[in-house]
Protein backbone atom coordinates (compact mmCIF):
# COMPACT_ATOMS: atom_id res chain seq x y z
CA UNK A 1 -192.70 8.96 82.22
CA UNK A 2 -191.27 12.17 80.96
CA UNK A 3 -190.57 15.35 82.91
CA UNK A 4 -192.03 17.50 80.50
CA UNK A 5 -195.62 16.13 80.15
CA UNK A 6 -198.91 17.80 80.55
CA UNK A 7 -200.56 16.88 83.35
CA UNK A 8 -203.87 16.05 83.72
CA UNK A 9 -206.87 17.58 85.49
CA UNK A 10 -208.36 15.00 88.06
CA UNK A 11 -212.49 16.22 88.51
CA UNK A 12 -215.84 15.13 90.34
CA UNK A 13 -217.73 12.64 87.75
CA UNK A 14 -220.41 15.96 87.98
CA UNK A 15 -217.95 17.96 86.74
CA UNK A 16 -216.86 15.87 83.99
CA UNK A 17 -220.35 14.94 82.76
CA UNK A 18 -220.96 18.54 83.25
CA UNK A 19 -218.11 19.43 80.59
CA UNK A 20 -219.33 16.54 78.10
CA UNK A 21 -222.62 18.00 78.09
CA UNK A 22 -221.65 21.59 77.41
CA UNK A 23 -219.25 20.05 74.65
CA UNK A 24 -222.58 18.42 72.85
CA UNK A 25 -224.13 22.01 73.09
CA UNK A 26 -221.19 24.17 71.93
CA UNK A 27 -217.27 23.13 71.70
CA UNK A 28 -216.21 26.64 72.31
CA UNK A 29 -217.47 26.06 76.02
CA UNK A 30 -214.75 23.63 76.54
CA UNK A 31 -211.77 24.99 74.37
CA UNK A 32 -208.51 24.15 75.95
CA UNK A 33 -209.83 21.79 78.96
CA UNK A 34 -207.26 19.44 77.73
CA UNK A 35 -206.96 15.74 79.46
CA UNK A 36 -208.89 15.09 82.50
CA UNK A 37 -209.24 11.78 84.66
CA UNK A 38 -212.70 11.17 86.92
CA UNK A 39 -214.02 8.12 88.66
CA UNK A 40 -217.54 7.50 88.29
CA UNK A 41 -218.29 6.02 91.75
CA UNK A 42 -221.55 4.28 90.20
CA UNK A 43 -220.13 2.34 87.37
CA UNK A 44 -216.93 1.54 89.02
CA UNK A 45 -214.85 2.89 86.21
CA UNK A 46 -212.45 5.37 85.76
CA UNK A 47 -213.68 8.02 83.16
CA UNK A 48 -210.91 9.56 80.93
CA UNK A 49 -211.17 12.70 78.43
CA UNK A 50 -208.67 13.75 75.76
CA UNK A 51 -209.94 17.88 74.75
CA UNK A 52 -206.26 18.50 73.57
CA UNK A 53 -207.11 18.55 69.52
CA UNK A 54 -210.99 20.35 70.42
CA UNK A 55 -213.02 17.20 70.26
CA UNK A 56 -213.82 15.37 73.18
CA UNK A 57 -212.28 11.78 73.14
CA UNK A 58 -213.72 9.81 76.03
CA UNK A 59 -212.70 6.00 77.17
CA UNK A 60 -213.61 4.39 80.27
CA UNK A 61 -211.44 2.50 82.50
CA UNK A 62 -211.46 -0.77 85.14
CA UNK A 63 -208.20 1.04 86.73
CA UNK A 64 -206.16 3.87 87.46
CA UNK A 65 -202.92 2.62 86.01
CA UNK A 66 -205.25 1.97 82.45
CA UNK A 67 -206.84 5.16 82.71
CA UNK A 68 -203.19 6.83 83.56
CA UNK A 69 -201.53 5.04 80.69
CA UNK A 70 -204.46 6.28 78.12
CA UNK A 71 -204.04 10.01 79.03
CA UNK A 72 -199.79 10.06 79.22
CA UNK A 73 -200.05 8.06 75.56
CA UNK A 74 -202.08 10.53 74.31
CA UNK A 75 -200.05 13.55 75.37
CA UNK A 76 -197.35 11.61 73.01
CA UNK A 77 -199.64 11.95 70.06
């Protein structure tokens, strides 16, 4: 893992599904939220979000160390 990565924001599933939704209604609402990790207690999955490039890349995950992996590879892109 590098030093000099980004971290990411770890939120309440509301607050992620929250974001997503004002993303469908307008972008500019969630300019510059960047990566964020959530677990959605429900599904059992971790939820990740890549906001970096303005869209709103979302993946879900069966762990922490996938979910962890997804967000530091794309802070490489």
């Amino acid at each position: 893992m590098s030093l000099f990565h980004k971290e990411f924001d770890e939120v309440p599933i509301e607050i992620f599904s929250a974001l997503q939704k004002a993303w469908e209604a307008d972008k500019s609402l969630v300019d510059g939220v960047g990566l964020m990790l959530s677990y959605d207690l429900s599904a059992k999955r971790y939820v990740a979000c890549d906001n970096i490039s303005g869209e709103f890349y979302v993946e879900e995950f069966d762990s922490f160390e996938e979910a962890y992996s997804w967000l530091m590879n794309k802070e490489e892109e």
